[in-house]
PDB file of N, CA and C in Angstrom:
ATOM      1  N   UNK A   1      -5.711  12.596  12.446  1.00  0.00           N
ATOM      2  CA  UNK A   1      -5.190  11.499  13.235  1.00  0.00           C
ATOM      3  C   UNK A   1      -5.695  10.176  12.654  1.00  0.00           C
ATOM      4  N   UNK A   2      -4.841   9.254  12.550  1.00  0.00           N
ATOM      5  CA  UNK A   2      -5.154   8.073  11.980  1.00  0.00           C
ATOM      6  C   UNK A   2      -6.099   7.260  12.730  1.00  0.00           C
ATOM      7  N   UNK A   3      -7.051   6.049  12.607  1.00  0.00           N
ATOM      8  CA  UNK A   3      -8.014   5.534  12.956  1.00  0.00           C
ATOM      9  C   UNK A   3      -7.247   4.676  13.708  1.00  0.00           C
ATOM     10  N   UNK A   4      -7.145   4.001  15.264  1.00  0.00           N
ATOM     11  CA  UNK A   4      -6.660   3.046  15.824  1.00  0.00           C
ATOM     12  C   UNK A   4      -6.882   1.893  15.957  1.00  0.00           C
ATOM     13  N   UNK A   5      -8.616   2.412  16.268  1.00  0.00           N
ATOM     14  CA  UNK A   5      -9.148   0.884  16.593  1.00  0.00           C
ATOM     15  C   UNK A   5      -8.957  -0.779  16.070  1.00  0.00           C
ATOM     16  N   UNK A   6      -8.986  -0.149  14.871  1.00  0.00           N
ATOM     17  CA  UNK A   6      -8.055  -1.930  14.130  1.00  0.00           C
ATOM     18  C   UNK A   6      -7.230  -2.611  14.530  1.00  0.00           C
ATOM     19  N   UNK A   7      -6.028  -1.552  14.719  1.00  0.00           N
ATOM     20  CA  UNK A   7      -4.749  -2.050  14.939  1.00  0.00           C
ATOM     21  C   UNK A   7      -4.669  -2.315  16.508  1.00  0.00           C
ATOM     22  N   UNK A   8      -5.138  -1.668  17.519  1.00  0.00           N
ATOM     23  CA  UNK A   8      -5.421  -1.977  18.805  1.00  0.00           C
ATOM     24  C   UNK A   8      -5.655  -2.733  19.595  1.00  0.00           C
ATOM     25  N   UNK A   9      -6.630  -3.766  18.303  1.00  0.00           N
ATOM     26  CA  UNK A   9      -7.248  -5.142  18.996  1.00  0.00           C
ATOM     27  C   UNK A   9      -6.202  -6.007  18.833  1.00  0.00           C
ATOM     28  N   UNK A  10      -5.815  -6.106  17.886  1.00  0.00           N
ATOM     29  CA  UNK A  10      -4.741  -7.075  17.731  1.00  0.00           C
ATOM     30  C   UNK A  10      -3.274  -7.440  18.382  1.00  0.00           C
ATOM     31  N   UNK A  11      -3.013  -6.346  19.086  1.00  0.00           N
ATOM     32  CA  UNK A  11      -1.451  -5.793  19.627  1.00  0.00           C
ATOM     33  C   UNK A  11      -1.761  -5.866  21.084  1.00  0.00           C
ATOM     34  N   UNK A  12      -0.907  -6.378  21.713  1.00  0.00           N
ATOM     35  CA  UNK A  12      -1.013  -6.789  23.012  1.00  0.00           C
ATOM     36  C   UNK A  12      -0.103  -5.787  23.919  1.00  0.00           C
ATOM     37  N   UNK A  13      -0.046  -4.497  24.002  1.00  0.00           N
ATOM     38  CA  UNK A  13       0.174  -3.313  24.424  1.00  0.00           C
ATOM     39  C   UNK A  13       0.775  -3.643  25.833  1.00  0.00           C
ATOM     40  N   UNK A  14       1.793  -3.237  26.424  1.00  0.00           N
ATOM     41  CA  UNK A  14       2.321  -3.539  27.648  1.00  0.00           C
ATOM     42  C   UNK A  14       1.401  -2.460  28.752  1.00  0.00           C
ATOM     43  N   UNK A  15       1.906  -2.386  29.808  1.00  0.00           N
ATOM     44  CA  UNK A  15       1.007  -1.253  31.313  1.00  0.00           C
ATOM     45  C   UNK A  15       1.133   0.120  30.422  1.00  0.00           C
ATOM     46  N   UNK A  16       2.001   0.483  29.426  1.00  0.00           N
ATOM     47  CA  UNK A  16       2.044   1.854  29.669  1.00  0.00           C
ATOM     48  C   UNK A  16       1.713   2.124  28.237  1.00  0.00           C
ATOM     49  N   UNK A  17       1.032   1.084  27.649  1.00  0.00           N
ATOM     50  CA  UNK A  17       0.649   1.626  26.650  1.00  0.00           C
ATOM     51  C   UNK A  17       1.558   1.248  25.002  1.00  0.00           C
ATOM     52  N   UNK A  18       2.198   0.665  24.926  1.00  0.00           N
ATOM     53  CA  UNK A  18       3.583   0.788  24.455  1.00  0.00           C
ATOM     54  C   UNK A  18       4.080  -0.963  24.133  1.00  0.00           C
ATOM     55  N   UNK A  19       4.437  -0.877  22.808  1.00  0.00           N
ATOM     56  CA  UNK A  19       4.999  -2.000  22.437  1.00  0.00           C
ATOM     57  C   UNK A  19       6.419  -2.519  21.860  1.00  0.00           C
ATOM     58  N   UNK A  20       7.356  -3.240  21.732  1.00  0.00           N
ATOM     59  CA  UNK A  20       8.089  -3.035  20.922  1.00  0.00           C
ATOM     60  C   UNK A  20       8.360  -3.475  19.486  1.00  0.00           C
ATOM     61  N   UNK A  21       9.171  -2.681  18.881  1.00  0.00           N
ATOM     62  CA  UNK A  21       9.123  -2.628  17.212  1.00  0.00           C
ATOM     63  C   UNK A  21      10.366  -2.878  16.856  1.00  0.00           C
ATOM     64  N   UNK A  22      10.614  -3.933  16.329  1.00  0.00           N
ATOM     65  CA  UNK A  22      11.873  -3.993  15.569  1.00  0.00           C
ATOM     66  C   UNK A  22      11.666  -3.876  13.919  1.00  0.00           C
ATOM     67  N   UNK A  23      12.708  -2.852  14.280  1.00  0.00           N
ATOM     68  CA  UNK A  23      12.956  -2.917  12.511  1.00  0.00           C
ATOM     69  C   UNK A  23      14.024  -3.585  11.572  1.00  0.00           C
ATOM     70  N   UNK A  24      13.854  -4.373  10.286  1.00  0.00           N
ATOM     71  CA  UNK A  24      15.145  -4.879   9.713  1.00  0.00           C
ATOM     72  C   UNK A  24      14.622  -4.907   8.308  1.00  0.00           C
ATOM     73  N   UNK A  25      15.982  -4.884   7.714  1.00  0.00           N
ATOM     74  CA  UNK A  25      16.362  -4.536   6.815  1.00  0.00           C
ATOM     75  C   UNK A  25      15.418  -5.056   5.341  1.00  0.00           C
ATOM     76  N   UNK A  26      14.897  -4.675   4.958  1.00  0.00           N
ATOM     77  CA  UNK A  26      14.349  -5.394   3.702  1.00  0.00           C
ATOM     78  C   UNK A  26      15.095  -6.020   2.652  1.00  0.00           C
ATOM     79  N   UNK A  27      16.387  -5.759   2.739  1.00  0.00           N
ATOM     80  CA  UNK A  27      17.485  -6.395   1.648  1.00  0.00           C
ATOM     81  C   UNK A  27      18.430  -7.083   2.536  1.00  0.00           C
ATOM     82  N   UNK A  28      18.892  -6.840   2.992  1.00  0.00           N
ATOM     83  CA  UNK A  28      20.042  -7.662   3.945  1.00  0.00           C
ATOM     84  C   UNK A  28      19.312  -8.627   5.009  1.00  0.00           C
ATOM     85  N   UNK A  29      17.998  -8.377   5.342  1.00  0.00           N
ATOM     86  CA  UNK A  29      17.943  -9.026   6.824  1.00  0.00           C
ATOM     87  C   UNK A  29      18.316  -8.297   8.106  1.00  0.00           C
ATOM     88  N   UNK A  30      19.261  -7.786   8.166  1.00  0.00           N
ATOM     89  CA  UNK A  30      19.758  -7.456   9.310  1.00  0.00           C
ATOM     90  C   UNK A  30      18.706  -6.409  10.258  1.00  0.00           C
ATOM     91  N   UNK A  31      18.931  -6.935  11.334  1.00  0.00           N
ATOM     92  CA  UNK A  31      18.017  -6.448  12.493  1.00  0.00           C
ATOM     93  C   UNK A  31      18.877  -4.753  12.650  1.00  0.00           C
ATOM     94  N   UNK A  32      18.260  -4.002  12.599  1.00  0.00           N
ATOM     95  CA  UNK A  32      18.609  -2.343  12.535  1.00  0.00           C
ATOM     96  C   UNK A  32      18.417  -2.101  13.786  1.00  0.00           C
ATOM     97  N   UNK A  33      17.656  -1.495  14.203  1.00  0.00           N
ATOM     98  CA  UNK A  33      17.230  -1.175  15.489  1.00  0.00           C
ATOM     99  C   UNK A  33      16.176  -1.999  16.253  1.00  0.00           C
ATOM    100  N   UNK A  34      15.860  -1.289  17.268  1.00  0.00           N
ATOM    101  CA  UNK A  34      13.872  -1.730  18.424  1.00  0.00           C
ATOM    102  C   UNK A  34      13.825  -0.034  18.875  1.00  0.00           C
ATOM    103  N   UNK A  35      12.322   0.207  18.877  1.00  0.00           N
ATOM    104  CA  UNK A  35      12.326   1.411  19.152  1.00  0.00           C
ATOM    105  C   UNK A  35      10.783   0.580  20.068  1.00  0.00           C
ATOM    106  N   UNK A  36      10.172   1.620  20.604  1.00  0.00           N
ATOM    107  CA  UNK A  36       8.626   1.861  21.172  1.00  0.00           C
ATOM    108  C   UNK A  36       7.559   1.909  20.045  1.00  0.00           C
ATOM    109  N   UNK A  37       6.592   1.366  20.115  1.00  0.00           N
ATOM    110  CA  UNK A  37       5.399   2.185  19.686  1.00  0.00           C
ATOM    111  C   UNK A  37       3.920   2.147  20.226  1.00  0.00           C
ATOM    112  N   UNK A  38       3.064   3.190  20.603  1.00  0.00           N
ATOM    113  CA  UNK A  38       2.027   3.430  20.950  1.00  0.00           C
ATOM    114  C   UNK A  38       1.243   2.860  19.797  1.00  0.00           C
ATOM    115  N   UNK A  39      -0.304   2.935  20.201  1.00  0.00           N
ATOM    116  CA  UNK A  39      -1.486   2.149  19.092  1.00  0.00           C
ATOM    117  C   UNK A  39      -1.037   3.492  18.026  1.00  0.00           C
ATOM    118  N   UNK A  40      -1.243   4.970  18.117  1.00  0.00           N
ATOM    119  CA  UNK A  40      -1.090   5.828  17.312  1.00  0.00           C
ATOM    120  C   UNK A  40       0.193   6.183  16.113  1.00  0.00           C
ATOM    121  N   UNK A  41       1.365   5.537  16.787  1.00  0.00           N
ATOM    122  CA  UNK A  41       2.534   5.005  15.972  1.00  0.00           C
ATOM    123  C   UNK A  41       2.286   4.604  15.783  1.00  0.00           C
ATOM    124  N   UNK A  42       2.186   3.232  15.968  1.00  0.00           N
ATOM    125  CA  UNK A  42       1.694   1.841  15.061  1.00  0.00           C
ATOM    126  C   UNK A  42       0.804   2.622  13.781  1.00  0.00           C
ATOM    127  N   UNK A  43      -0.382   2.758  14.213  1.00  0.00           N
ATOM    128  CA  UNK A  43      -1.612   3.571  12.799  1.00  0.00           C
ATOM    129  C   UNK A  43      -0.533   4.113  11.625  1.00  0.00           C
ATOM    130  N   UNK A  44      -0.728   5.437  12.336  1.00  0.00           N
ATOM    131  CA  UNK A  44       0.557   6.337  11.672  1.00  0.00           C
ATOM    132  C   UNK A  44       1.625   5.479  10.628  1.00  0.00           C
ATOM    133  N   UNK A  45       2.270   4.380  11.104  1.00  0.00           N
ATOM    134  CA  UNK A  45       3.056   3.890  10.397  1.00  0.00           C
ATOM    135  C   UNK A  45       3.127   2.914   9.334  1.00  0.00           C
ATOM    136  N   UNK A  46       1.563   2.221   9.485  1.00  0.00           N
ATOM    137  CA  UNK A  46       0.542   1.482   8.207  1.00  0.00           C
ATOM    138  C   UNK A  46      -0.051   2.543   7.304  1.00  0.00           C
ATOM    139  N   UNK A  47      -0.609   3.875   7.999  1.00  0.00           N
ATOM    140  CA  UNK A  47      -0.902   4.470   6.931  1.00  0.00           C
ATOM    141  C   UNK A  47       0.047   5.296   6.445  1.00  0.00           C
ATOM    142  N   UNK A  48       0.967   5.888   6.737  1.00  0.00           N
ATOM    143  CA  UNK A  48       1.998   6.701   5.587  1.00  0.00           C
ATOM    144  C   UNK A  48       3.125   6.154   5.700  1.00  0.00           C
ATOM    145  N   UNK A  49       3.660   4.462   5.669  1.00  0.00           N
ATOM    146  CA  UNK A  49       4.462   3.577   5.254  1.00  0.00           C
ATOM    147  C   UNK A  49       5.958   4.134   6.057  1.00  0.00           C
ATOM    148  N   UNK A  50       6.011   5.167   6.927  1.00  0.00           N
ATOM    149  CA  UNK A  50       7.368   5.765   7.663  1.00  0.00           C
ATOM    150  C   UNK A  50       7.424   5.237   8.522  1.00  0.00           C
ATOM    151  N   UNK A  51       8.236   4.614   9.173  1.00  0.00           N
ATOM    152  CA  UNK A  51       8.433   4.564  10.519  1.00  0.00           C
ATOM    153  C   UNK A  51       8.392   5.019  11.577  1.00  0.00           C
ATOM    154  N   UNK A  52       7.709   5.154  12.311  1.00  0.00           N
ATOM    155  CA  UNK A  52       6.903   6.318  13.454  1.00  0.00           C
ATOM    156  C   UNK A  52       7.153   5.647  14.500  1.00  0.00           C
ATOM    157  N   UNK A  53       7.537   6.191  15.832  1.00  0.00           N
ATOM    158  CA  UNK A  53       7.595   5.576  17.169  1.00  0.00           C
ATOM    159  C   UNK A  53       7.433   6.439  17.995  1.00  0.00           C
ATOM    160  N   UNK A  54       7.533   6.142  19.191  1.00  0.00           N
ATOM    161  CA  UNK A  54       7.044   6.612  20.657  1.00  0.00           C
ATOM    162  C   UNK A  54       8.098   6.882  21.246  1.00  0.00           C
ATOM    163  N   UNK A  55       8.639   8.133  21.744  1.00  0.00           N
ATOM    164  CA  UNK A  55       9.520   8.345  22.500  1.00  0.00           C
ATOM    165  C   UNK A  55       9.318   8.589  23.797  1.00  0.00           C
ATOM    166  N   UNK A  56      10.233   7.509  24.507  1.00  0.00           N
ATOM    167  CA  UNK A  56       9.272   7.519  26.201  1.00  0.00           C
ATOM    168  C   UNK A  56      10.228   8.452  26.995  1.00  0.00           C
ATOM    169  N   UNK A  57      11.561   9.083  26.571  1.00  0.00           N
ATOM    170  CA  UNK A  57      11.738  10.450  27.110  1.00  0.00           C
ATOM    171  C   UNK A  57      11.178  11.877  26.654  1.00  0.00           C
ATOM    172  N   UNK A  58      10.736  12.191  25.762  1.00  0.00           N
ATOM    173  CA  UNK A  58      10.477  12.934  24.955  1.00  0.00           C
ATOM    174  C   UNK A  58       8.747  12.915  25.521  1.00  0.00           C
ATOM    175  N   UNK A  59       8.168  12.018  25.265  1.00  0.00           N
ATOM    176  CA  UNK A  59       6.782  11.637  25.295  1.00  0.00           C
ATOM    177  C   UNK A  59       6.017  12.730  24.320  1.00  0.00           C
ATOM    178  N   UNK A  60       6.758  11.655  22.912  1.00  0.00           N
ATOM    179  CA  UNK A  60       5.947  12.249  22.098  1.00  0.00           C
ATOM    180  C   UNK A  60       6.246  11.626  20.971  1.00  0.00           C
ATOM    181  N   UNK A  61       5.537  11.362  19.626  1.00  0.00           N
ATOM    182  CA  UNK A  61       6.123  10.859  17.991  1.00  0.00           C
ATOM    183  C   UNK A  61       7.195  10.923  17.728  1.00  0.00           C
ATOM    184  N   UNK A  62       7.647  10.558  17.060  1.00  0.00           N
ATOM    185  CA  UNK A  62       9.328  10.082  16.645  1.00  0.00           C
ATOM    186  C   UNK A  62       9.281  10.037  15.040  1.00  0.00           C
ATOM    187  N   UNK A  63       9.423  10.351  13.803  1.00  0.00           N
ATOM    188  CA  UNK A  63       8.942   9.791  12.761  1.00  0.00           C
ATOM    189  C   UNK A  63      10.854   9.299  12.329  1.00  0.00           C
ATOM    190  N   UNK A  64      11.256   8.527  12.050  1.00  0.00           N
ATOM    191  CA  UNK A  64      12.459   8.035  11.783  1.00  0.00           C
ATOM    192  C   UNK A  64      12.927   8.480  10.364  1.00  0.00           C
ATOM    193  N   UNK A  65      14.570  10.076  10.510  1.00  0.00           N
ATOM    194  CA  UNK A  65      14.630  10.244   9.760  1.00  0.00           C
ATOM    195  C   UNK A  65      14.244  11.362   9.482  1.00  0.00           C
ATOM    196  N   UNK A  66      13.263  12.002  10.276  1.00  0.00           N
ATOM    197  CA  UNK A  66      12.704  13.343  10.190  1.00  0.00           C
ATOM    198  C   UNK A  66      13.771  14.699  10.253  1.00  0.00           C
ATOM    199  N   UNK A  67      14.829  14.416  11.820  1.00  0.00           N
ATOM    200  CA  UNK A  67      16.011  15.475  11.411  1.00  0.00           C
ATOM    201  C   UNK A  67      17.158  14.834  10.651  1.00  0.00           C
ATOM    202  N   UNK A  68      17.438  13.839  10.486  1.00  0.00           N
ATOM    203  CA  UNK A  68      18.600  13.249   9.986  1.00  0.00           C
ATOM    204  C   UNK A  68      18.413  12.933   8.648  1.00  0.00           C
ATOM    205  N   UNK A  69      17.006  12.697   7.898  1.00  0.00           N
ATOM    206  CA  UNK A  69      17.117  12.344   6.833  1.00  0.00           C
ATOM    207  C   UNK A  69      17.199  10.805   6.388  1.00  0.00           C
ATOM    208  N   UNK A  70      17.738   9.687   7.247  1.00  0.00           N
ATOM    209  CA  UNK A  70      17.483   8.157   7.379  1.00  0.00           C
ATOM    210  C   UNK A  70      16.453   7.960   7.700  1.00  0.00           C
ATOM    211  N   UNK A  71      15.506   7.842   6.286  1.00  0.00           N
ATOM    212  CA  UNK A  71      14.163   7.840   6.507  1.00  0.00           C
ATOM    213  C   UNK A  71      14.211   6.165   6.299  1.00  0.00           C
ATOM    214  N   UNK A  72      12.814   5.709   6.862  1.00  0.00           N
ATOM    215  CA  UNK A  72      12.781   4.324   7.162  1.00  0.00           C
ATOM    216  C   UNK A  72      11.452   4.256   5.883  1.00  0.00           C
ATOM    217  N   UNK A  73      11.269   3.744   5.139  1.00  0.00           N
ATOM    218  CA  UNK A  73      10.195   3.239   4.077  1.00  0.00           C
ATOM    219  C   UNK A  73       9.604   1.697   3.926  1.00  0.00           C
ATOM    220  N   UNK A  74       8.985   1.666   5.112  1.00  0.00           N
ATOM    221  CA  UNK A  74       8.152   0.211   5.125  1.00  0.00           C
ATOM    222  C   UNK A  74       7.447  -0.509   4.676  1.00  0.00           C
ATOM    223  N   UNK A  75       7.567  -1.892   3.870  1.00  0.00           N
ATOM    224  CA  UNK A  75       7.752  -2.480   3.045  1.00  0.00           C
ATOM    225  C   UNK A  75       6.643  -3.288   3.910  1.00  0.00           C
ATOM    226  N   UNK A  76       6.725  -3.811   4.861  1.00  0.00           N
ATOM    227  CA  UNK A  76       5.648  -4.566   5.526  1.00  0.00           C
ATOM    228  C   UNK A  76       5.603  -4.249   7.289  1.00  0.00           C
ATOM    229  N   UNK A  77       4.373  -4.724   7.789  1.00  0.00           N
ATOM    230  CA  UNK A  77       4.077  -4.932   9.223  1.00  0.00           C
ATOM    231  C   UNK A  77       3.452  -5.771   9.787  1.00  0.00           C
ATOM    232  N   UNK A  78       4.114  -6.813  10.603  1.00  0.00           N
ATOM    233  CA  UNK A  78       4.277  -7.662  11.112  1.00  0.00           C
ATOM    234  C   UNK A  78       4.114  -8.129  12.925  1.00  0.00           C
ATOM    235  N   UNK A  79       3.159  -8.947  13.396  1.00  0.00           N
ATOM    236  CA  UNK A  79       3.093  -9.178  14.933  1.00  0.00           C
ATOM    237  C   UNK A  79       3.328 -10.422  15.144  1.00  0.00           C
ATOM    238  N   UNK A  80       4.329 -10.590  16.007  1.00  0.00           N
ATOM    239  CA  UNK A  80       4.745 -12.215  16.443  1.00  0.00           C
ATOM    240  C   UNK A  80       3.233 -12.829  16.858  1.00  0.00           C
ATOM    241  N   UNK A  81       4.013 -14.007  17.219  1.00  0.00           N
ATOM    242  CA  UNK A  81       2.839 -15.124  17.160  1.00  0.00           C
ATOM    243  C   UNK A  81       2.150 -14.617  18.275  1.00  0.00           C
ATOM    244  N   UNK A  82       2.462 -13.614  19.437  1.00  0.00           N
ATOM    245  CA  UNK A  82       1.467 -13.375  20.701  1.00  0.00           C
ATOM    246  C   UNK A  82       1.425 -11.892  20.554  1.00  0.00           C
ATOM    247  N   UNK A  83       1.569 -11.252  19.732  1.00  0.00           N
ATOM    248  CA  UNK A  83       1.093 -10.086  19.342  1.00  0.00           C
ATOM    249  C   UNK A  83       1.633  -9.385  20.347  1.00  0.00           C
ATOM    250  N   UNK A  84       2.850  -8.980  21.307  1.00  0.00           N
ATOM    251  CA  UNK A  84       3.238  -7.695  21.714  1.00  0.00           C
ATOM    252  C   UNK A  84       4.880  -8.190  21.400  1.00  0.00           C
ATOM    253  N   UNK A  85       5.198  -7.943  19.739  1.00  0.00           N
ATOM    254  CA  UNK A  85       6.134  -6.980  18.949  1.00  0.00           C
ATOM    255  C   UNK A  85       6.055  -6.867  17.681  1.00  0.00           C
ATOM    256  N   UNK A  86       6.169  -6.325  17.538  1.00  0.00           N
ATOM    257  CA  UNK A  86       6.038  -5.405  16.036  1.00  0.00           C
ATOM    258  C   UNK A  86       7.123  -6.012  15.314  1.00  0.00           C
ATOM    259  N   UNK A  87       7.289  -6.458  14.176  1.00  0.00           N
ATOM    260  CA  UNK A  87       8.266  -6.387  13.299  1.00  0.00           C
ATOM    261  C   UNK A  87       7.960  -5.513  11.847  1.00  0.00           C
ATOM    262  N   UNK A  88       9.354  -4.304  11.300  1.00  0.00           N
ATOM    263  CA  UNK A  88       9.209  -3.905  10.567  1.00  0.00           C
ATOM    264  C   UNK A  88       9.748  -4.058   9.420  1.00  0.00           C
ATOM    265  N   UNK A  89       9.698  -4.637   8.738  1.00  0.00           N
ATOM    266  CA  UNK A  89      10.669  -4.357   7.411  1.00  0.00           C
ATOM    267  C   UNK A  89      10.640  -3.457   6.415  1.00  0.00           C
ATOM    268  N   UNK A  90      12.150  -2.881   6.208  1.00  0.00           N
ATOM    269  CA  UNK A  90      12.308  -1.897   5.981  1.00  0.00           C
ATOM    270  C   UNK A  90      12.989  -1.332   4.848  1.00  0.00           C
ATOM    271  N   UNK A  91      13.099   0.078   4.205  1.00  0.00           N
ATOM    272  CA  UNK A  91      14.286  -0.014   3.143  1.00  0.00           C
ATOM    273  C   UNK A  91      14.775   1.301   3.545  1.00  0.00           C
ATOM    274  N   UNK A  92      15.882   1.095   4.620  1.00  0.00           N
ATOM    275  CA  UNK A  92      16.724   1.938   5.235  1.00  0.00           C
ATOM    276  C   UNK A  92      17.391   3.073   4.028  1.00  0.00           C
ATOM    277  N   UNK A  93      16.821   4.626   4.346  1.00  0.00           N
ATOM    278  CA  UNK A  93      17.981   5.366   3.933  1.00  0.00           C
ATOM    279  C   UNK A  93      18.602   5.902   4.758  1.00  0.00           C
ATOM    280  N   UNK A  94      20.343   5.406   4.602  1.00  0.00           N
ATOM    281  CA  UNK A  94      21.228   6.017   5.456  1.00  0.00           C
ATOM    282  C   UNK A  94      21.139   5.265   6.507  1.00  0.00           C
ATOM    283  N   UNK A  95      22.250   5.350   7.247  1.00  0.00           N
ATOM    284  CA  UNK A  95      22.248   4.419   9.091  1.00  0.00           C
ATOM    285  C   UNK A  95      21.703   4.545   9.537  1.00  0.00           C
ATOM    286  N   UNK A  96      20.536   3.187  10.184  1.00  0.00           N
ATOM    287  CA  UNK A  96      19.343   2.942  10.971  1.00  0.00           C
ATOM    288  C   UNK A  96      19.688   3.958  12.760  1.00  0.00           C
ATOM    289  N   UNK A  97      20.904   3.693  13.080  1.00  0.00           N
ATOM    290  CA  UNK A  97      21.574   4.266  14.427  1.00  0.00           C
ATOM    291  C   UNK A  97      21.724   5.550  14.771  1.00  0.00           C
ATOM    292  N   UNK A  98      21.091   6.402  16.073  1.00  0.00           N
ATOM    293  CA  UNK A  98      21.660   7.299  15.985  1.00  0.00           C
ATOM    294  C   UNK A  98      22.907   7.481  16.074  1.00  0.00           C
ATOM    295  N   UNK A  99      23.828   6.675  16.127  1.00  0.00           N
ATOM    296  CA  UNK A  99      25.340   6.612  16.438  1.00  0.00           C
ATOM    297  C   UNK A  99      26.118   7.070  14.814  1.00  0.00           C
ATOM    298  N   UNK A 100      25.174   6.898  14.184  1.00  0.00           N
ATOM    299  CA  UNK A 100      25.874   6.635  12.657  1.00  0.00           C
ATOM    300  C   UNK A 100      25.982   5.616  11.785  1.00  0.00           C
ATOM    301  N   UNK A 101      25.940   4.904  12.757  1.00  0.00           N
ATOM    302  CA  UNK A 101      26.576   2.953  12.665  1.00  0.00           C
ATOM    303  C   UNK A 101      25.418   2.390  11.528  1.00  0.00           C
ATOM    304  N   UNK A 102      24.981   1.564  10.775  1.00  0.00           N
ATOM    305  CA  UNK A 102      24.005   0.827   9.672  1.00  0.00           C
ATOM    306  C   UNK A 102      22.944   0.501  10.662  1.00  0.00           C
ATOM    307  N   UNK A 103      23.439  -0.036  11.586  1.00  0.00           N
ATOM    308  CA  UNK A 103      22.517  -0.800  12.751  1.00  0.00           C
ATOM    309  C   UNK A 103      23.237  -0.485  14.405  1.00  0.00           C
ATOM    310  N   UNK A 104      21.683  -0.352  15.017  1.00  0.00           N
ATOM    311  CA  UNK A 104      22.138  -0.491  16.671  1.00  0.00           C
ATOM    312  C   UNK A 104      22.806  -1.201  17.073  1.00  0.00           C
ATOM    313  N   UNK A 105      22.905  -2.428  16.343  1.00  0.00           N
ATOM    314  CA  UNK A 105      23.652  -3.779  17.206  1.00  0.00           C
ATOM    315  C   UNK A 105      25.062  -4.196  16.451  1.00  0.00           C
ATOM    316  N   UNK A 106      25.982  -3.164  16.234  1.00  0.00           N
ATOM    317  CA  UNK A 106      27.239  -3.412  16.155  1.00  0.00           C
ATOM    318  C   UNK A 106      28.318  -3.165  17.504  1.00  0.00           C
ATOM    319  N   UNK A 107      29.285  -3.793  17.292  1.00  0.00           N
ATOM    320  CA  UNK A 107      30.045  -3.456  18.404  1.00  0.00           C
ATOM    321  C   UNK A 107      29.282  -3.878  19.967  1.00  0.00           C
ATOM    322  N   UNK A 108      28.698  -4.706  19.990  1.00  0.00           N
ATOM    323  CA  UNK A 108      28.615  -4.647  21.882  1.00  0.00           C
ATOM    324  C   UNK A 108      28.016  -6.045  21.751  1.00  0.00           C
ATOM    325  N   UNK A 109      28.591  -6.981  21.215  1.00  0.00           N
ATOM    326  CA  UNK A 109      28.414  -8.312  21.592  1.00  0.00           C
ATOM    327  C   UNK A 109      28.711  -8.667  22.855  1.00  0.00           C
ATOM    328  N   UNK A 110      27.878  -9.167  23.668  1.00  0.00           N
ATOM    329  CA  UNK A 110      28.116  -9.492  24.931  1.00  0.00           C
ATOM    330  C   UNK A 110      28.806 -10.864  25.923  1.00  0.00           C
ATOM    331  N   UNK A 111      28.694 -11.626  24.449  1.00  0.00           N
ATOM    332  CA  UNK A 111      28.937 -13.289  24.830  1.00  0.00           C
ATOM    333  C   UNK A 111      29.002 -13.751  23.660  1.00  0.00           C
TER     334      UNK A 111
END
């Protein structure tokens, strides 16, 4: 299990433990997905450069790409200026979406 404590202090963790992570694109820019991540995702995902998250139905690791093969290969990790979100950048193989789609945020513009 990866060491937490580092990354812990710094991340401003919501009630349940849990932060959010956006990931985008290392070549395009484009914002791909937001998933969850626990202090142990987070670790996990500085030390073996995958994209790892928290699944809060599941309640359990997520590694992105694991059954599908759109593995996520992270290029950097990143905390806004108040430290509860993650930004990931990334070098997407295959569609970030489980839909199929490149990215979560096609099709449902709201306004």
């Amino acid at each position: 299990m990866p060491d937490n404590s580092t990354v812990s202090v710094e991340v401003s963790y919501n009630a349940d433990g849990l932060v959010p992570a956006i990931a985008q694109d290392a070549t395009s820019g484009a914002v791909l997905m937001l998933a969850w991540m626990n202090a142990e995702a987070l670790a996990t995902t500085i030390e073996t450069r995958r994209g790892t998250y928290w699944s809060r139905s599941r309640g359990e690791l997520w590694v992105k790409g694991e059954t599908s093969g759109h593995v996520q290969h992270v290029q950097s990790v990143s905390l806004d200026c108040d430290g509860d979100t993650v930004l990931l950048v990334v070098d997407q193989s295959g569609p970030a979406c489980h839909t199929g789609a490149e990215t979560c945020f096609t099709e449902r513009e709201i306004g």
